[in-house]
C-alpha atoms as a PDB file:
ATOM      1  CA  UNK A   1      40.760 -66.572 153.911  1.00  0.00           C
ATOM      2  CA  UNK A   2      39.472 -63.669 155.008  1.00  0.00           C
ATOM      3  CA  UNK A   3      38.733 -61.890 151.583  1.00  0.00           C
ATOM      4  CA  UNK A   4      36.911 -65.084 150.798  1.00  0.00           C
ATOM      5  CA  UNK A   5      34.297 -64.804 153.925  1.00  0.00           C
ATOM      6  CA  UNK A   6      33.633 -61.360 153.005  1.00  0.00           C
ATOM      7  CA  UNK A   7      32.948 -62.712 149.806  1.00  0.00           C
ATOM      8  CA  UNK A   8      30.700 -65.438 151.403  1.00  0.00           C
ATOM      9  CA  UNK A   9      28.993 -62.236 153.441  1.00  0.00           C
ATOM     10  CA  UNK A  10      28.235 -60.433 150.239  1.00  0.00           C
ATOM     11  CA  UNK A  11      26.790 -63.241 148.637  1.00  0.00           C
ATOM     12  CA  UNK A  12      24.471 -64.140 151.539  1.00  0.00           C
ATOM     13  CA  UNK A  13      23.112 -60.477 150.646  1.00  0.00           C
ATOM     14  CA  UNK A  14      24.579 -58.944 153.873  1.00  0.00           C
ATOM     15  CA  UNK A  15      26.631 -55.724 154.163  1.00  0.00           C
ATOM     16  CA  UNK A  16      30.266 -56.430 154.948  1.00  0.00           C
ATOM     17  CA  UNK A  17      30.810 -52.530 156.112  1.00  0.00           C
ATOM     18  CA  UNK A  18      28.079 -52.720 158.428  1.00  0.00           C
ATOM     19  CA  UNK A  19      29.089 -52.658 162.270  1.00  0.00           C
ATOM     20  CA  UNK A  20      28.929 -55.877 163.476  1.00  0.00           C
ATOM     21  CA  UNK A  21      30.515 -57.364 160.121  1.00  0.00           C
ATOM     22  CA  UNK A  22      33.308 -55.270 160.178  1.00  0.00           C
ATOM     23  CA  UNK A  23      35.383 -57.679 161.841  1.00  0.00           C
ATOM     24  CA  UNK A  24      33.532 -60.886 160.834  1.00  0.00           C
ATOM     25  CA  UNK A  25      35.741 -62.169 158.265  1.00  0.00           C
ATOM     26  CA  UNK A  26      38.665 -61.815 160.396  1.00  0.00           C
ATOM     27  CA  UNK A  27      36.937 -63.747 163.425  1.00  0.00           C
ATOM     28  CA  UNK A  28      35.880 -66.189 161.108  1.00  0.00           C
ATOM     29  CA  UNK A  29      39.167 -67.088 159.583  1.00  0.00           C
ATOM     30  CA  UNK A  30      40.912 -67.121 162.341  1.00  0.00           C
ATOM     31  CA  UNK A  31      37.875 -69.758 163.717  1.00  0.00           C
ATOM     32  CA  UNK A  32      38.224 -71.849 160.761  1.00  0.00           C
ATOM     33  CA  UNK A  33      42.029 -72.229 161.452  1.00  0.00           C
ATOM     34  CA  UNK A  34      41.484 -72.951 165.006  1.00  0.00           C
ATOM     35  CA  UNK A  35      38.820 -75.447 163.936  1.00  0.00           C
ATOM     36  CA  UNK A  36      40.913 -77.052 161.529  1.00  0.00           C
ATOM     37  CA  UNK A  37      44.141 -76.699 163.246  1.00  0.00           C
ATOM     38  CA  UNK A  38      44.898 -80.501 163.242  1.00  0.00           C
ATOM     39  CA  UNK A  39      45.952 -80.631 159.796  1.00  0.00           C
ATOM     40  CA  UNK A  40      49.199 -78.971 161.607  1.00  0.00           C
ATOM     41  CA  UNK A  41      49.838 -81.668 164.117  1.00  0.00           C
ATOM     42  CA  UNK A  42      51.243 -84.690 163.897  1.00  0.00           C
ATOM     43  CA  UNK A  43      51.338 -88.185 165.917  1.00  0.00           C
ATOM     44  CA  UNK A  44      55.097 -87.625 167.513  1.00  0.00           C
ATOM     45  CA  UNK A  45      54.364 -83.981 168.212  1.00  0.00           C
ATOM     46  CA  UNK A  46      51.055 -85.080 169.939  1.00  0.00           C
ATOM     47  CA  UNK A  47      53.010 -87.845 172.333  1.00  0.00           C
ATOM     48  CA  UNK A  48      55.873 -85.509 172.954  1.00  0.00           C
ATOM     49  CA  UNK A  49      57.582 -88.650 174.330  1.00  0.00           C
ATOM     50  CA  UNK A  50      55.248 -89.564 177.239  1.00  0.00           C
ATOM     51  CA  UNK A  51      55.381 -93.427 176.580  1.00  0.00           C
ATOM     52  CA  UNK A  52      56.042 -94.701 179.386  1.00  0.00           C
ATOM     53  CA  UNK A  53      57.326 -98.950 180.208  1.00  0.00           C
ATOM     54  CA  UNK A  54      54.536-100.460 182.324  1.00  0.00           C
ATOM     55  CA  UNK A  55      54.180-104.059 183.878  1.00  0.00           C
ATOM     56  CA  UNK A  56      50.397-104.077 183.126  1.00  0.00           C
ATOM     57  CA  UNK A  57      48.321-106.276 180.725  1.00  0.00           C
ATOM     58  CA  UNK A  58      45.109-104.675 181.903  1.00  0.00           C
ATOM     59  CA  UNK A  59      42.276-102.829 180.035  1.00  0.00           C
ATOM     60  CA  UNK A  60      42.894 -98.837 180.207  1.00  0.00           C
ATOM     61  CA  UNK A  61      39.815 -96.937 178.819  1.00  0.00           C
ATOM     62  CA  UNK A  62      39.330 -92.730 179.299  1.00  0.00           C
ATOM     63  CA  UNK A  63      35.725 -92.083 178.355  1.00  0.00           C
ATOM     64  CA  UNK A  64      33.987 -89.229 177.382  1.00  0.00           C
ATOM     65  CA  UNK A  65      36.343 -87.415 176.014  1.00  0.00           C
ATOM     66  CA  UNK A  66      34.427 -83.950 174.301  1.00  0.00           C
ATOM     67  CA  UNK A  67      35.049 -83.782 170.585  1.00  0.00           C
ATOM     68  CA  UNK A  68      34.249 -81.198 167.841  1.00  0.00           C
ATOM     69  CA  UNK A  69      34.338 -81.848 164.594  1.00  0.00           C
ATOM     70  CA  UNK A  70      33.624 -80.193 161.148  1.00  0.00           C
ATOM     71  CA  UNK A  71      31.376 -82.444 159.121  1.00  0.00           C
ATOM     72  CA  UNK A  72      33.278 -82.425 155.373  1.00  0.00           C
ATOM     73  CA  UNK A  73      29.889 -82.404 153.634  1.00  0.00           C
ATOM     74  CA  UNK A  74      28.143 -79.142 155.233  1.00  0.00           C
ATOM     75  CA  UNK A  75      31.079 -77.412 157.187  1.00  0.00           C
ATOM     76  CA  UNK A  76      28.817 -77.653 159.892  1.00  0.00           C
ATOM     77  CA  UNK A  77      30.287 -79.099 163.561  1.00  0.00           C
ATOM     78  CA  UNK A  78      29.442 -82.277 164.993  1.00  0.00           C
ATOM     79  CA  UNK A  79      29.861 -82.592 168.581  1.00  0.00           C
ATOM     80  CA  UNK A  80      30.014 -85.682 170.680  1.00  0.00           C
ATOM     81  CA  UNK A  81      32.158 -87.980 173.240  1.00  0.00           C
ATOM     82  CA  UNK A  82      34.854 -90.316 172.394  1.00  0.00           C
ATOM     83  CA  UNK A  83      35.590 -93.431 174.608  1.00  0.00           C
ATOM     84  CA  UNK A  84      39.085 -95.174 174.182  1.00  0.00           C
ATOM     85  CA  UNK A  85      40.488 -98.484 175.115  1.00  0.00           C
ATOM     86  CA  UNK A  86      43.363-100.354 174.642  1.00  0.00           C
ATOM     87  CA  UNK A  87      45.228-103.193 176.190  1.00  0.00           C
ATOM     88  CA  UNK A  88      48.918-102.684 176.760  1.00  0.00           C
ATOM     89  CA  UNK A  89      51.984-104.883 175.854  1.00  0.00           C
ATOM     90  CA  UNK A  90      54.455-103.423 178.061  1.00  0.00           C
ATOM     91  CA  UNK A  91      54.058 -99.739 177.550  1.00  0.00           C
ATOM     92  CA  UNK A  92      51.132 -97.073 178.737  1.00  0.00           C
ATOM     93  CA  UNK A  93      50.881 -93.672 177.267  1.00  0.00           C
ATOM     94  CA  UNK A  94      50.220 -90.508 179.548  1.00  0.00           C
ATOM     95  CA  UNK A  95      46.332 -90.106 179.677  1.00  0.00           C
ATOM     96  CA  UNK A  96      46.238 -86.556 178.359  1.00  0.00           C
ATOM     97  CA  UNK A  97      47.549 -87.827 175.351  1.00  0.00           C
ATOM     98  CA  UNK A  98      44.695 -89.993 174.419  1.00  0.00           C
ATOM     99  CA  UNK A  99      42.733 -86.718 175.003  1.00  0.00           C
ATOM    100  CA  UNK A 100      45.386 -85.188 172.357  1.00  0.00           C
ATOM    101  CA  UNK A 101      45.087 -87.891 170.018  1.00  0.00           C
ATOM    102  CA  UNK A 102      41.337 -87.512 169.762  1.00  0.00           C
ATOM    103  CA  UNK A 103      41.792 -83.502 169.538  1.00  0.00           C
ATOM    104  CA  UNK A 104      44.070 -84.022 166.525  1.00  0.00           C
ATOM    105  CA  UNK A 105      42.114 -86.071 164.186  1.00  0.00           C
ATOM    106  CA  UNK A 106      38.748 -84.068 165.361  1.00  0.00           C
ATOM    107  CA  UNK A 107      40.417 -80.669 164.292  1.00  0.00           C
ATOM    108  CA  UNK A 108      40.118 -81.365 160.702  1.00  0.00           C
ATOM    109  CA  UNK A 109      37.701 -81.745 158.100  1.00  0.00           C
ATOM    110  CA  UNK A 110      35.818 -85.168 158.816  1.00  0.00           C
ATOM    111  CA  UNK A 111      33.367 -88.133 159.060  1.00  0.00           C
ATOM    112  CA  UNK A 112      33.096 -89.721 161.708  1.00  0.00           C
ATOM    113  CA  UNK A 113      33.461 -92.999 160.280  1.00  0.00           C
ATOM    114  CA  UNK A 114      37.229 -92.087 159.638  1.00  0.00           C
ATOM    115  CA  UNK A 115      37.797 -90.037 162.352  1.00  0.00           C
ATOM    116  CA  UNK A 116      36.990 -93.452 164.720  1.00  0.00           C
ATOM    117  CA  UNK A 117      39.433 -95.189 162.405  1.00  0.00           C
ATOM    118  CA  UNK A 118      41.840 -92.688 162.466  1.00  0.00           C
ATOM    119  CA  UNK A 119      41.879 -92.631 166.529  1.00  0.00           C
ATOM    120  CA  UNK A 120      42.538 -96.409 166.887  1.00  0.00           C
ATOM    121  CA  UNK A 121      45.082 -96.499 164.478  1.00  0.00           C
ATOM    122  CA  UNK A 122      47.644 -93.804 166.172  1.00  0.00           C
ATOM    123  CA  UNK A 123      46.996 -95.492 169.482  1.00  0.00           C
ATOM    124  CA  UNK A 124      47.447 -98.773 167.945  1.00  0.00           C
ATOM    125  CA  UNK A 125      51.494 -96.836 166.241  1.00  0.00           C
ATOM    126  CA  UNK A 126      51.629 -95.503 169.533  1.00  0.00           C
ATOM    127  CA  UNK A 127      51.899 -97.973 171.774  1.00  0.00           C
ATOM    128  CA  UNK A 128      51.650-101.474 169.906  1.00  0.00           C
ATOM    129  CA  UNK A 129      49.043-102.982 172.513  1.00  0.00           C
ATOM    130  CA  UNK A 130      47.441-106.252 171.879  1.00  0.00           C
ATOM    131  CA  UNK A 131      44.049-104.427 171.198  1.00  0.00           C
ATOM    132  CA  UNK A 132      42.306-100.917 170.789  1.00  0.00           C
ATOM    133  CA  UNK A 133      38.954 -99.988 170.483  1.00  0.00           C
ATOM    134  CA  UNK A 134      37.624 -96.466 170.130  1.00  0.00           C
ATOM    135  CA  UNK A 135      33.657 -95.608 170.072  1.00  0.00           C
ATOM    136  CA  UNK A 136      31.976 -92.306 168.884  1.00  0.00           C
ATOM    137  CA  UNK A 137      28.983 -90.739 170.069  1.00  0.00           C
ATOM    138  CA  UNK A 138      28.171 -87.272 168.371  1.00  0.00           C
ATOM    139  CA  UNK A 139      25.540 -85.092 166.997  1.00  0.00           C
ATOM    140  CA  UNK A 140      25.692 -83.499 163.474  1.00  0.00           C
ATOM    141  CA  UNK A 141      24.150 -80.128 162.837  1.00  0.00           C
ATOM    142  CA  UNK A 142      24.241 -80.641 159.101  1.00  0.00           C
ATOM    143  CA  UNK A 143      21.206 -83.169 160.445  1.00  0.00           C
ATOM    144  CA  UNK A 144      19.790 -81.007 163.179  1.00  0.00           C
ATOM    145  CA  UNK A 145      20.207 -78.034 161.130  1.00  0.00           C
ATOM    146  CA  UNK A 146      19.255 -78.459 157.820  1.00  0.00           C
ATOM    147  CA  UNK A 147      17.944 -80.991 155.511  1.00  0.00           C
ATOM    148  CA  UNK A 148      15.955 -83.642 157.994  1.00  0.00           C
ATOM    149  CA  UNK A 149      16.220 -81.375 161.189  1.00  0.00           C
ATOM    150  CA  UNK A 150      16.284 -84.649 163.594  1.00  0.00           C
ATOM    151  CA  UNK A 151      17.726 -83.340 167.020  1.00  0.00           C
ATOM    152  CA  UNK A 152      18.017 -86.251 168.768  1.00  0.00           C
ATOM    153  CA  UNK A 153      19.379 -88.681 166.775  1.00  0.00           C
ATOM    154  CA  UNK A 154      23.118 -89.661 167.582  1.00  0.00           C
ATOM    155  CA  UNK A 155      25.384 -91.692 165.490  1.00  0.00           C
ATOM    156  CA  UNK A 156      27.993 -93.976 167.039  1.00  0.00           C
ATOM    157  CA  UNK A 157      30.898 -95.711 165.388  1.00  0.00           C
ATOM    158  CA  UNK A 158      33.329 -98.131 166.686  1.00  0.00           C
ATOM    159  CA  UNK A 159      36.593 -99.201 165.430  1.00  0.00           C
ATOM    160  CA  UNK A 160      37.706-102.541 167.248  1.00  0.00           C
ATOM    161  CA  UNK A 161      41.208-103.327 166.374  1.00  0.00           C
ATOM    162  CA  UNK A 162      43.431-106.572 168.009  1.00  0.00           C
ATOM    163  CA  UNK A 163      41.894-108.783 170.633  1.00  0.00           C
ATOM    164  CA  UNK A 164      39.120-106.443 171.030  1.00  0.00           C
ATOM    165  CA  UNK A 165      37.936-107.682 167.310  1.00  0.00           C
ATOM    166  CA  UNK A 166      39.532-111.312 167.668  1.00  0.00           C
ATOM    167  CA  UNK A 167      37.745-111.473 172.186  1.00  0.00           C
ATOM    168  CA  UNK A 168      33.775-110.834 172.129  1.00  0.00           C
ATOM    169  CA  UNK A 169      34.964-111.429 176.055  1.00  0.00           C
ATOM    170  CA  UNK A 170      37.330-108.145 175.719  1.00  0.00           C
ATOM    171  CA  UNK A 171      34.930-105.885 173.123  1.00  0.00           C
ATOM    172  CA  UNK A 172      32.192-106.965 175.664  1.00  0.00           C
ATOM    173  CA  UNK A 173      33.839-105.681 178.744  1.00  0.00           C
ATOM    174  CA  UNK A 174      34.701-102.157 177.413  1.00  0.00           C
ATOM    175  CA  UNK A 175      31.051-101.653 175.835  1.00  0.00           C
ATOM    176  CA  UNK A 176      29.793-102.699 179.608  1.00  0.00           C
ATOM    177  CA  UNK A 177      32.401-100.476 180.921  1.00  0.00           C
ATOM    178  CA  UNK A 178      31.415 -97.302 178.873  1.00  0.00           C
ATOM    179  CA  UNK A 179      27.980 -97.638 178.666  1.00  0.00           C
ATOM    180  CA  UNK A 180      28.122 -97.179 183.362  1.00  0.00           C
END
Protein backbone atom coordinates (compact mmCIF):
# COMPACT_ATOMS: atom_id res chain seq x y z
CA UNK A 1 0.00 0.00 0.00
CA UNK A 2 2.57 2.10 0.51
CA UNK A 3 4.36 1.89 -2.99
CA UNK A 4 0.93 2.70 -4.31
CA UNK A 5 0.59 6.25 -2.33
CA UNK A 6 3.91 7.16 -3.49
CA UNK A 7 2.61 6.41 -6.70
CA UNK A 8 -0.54 8.54 -5.96
CA UNK A 9 2.20 11.41 -4.73
CA UNK A 10 4.00 11.30 -8.02
CA UNK A 11 1.06 11.55 -9.98
CA UNK A 12 -0.37 14.54 -8.09
CA UNK A 13 3.03 16.14 -9.47
CA UNK A 14 4.64 16.21 -5.96
CA UNK A 15 8.15 15.02 -5.02
CA UNK A 16 8.07 11.84 -2.97
CA UNK A 17 11.94 12.46 -1.76
CA UNK A 18 11.16 15.76 -0.57
CA UNK A 19 11.21 16.20 3.37
CA UNK A 20 7.96 16.19 4.50
CA UNK A 21 6.94 13.28 1.96
CA UNK A 22 9.49 11.12 2.98
CA UNK A 23 7.41 9.36 5.32
CA UNK A 24 3.98 10.12 3.77
CA UNK A 25 3.23 6.95 2.19
CA UNK A 26 3.99 5.09 5.22
CA UNK A 27 1.64 7.40 7.46
CA UNK A 28 -0.83 7.10 4.97
CA UNK A 29 -1.06 3.38 4.74
CA UNK A 30 -0.92 2.75 7.94
CA UNK A 31 -4.11 5.54 8.18
CA UNK A 32 -5.97 3.79 5.59
CA UNK A 33 -5.70 0.48 7.60
CA UNK A 34 -6.68 2.11 10.74
CA UNK A 35 -9.55 3.72 8.83
CA UNK A 36 -10.64 0.65 7.36
CA UNK A 37 -9.81 -1.63 10.11
CA UNK A 38 -13.41 -3.02 10.45
CA UNK A 39 -13.19 -5.23 7.61
CA UNK A 40 -11.07 -7.27 10.43
CA UNK A 41 -13.73 -7.45 13.06
CA UNK A 42 -16.44 -9.37 13.41
CA UNK A 43 -19.95 -9.38 15.39
CA UNK A 44 -18.82 -12.16 18.22
CA UNK A 45 -15.40 -10.57 18.54
CA UNK A 46 -17.15 -7.13 18.99
CA UNK A 47 -19.63 -8.57 21.98
CA UNK A 48 -16.86 -10.55 23.54
CA UNK A 49 -19.71 -12.20 25.49
CA UNK A 50 -21.16 -9.20 27.39
CA UNK A 51 -24.91 -10.26 26.89
CA UNK A 52 -26.18 -10.10 29.77
CA UNK A 53 -30.17 -11.76 31.08
CA UNK A 54 -32.25 -8.73 32.09
CA UNK A 55 -35.92 -8.50 33.48
CA UNK A 56 -36.57 -5.31 31.42
CA UNK A 57 -38.98 -4.65 28.48
CA UNK A 58 -38.04 -1.00 28.40
CA UNK A 59 -36.63 1.27 25.61
CA UNK A 60 -32.61 1.49 25.92
CA UNK A 61 -31.22 4.17 23.48
CA UNK A 62 -27.19 5.55 23.68
CA UNK A 63 -27.14 8.64 21.50
CA UNK A 64 -24.60 10.41 19.91
CA UNK A 65 -22.33 8.10 19.45
CA UNK A 66 -19.18 9.88 17.10
CA UNK A 67 -18.73 8.02 13.85
CA UNK A 68 -16.20 8.25 10.95
CA UNK A 69 -16.67 6.90 7.96
CA UNK A 70 -15.00 6.63 4.46
CA UNK A 71 -17.51 7.56 1.80
CA UNK A 72 -16.98 4.49 -1.02
CA UNK A 73 -17.47 6.99 -3.85
CA UNK A 74 -14.65 9.75 -3.04
CA UNK A 75 -12.53 8.07 -0.20
CA UNK A 76 -13.29 11.05 1.52
CA UNK A 77 -14.63 10.75 5.50
CA UNK A 78 -17.97 11.45 6.59
CA UNK A 79 -18.38 12.28 10.10
CA UNK A 80 -21.49 12.32 12.17
CA UNK A 81 -23.50 10.85 15.37
CA UNK A 82 -25.27 7.65 15.59
CA UNK A 83 -28.31 7.19 17.98
CA UNK A 84 -29.39 3.52 18.86
CA UNK A 85 -32.44 1.96 20.30
CA UNK A 86 -33.75 -1.19 20.92
CA UNK A 87 -36.28 -2.86 23.08
CA UNK A 88 -35.16 -5.95 24.92
CA UNK A 89 -36.73 -9.49 25.22
CA UNK A 90 -34.97 -10.70 28.13
CA UNK A 91 -31.39 -9.85 27.44
CA UNK A 92 -29.35 -6.26 27.46
CA UNK A 93 -25.98 -5.93 25.93
CA UNK A 94 -23.09 -3.94 27.77
CA UNK A 95 -23.39 -0.26 26.49
CA UNK A 96 -19.85 0.01 25.16
CA UNK A 97 -20.73 -2.49 22.84
CA UNK A 98 -23.31 -0.60 20.99
CA UNK A 99 -20.47 2.00 20.77
CA UNK A 100 -18.37 -1.09 19.22
CA UNK A 101 -20.97 -2.14 16.98
CA UNK A 102 -21.25 1.28 15.40
CA UNK A 103 -17.21 1.51 15.28
CA UNK A 104 -17.18 -1.74 13.29
CA UNK A 105 -19.42 -1.15 10.44
CA UNK A 106 -18.11 2.72 10.30
CA UNK A 107 -14.42 1.43 9.83
CA UNK A 108 -14.98 0.30 6.39
CA UNK A 109 -15.66 1.53 3.10
CA UNK A 110 -19.39 2.88 3.16
CA UNK A 111 -22.75 4.68 2.57
CA UNK A 112 -24.49 5.58 4.97
CA UNK A 113 -27.58 4.14 3.83
CA UNK A 114 -25.98 0.62 4.56
CA UNK A 115 -24.00 1.44 7.26
CA UNK A 116 -27.61 2.39 9.25
CA UNK A 117 -28.78 -0.98 7.99
CA UNK A 118 -25.90 -2.71 8.86
CA UNK A 119 -26.03 -1.30 12.67
CA UNK A 120 -29.64 -2.46 13.31
CA UNK A 121 -29.16 -5.67 11.97
CA UNK A 122 -26.14 -6.92 14.42
CA UNK A 123 -28.08 -5.46 17.31
CA UNK A 124 -31.15 -7.02 16.09
CA UNK A 125 -28.45 -10.98 15.91
CA UNK A 126 -27.27 -9.70 19.01
CA UNK A 127 -29.76 -9.60 21.25
CA UNK A 128 -33.16 -10.67 19.48
CA UNK A 129 -35.22 -7.63 21.01
CA UNK A 130 -38.69 -6.98 19.91
CA UNK A 131 -37.46 -3.78 18.02
CA UNK A 132 -34.30 -1.69 16.95
CA UNK A 133 -33.97 1.45 15.45
CA UNK A 134 -30.72 3.18 14.58
CA UNK A 135 -30.58 6.96 13.09
CA UNK A 136 -27.57 8.68 11.32
CA UNK A 137 -26.62 12.13 11.33
CA UNK A 138 -23.27 12.90 9.39
CA UNK A 139 -21.53 15.23 7.12
CA UNK A 140 -19.76 14.13 3.86
CA UNK A 141 -16.69 15.93 2.65
CA UNK A 142 -17.00 14.43 -0.80
CA UNK A 143 -20.09 17.23 -0.58
CA UNK A 144 -18.34 19.89 1.42
CA UNK A 145 -15.25 19.32 -0.40
CA UNK A 146 -15.68 18.94 -3.82
CA UNK A 147 -18.29 18.86 -6.40
CA UNK A 148 -21.36 21.08 -4.74
CA UNK A 149 -19.24 22.39 -1.70
CA UNK A 150 -22.56 22.59 0.63
CA UNK A 151 -21.19 22.72 4.32
CA UNK A 152 -24.08 22.54 6.11
CA UNK A 153 -26.13 20.14 4.78
CA UNK A 154 -26.47 16.82 6.89
CA UNK A 155 -27.97 13.63 5.78
CA UNK A 156 -29.83 11.37 8.20
CA UNK A 157 -30.94 7.81 7.73
CA UNK A 158 -32.95 5.60 9.86
CA UNK A 159 -33.37 1.96 9.87
CA UNK A 160 -36.54 0.98 12.03
CA UNK A 161 -36.65 -2.69 12.48
CA UNK A 162 -39.53 -4.74 14.86
CA UNK A 163 -42.10 -2.80 16.81
CA UNK A 164 -40.31 0.31 16.14
CA UNK A 165 -41.56 -0.15 12.27
CA UNK A 166 -44.86 -2.14 13.24
CA UNK A 167 -45.55 1.07 16.82
CA UNK A 168 -45.62 4.80 15.34
CA UNK A 169 -46.19 5.00 19.44
CA UNK A 170 -42.52 3.31 19.91
CA UNK A 171 -40.60 5.00 16.59
CA UNK A 172 -42.27 8.22 18.00
CA UNK A 173 -40.86 8.03 21.44
CA UNK A 174 -37.18 7.41 20.44
CA UNK A 175 -37.26 10.29 17.65
CA UNK A 176 -38.69 12.59 20.75
CA UNK A 177 -36.11 11.07 22.86
CA UNK A 178 -33.06 11.83 20.54
CA UNK A 179 -33.99 14.84 19.12
CA UNK A 180 -33.74 16.46 23.55
Amino acid sequence: MENLFSQIIQELGEDVTREGLVDTPKRAAAAFRYLNSGYHMDLDKVLNNAIFEADTEDMVIVKDIELYSLCEHHLLPFIGKCHVAYLPRGKVVGLSKIARIVEMYARRLQIQERLTKQIATALQTAVDPKGVAVVIEAKHLCMMMRGVEKQNSVMTTSSMLGLFRKEISTRSEFLNLISR
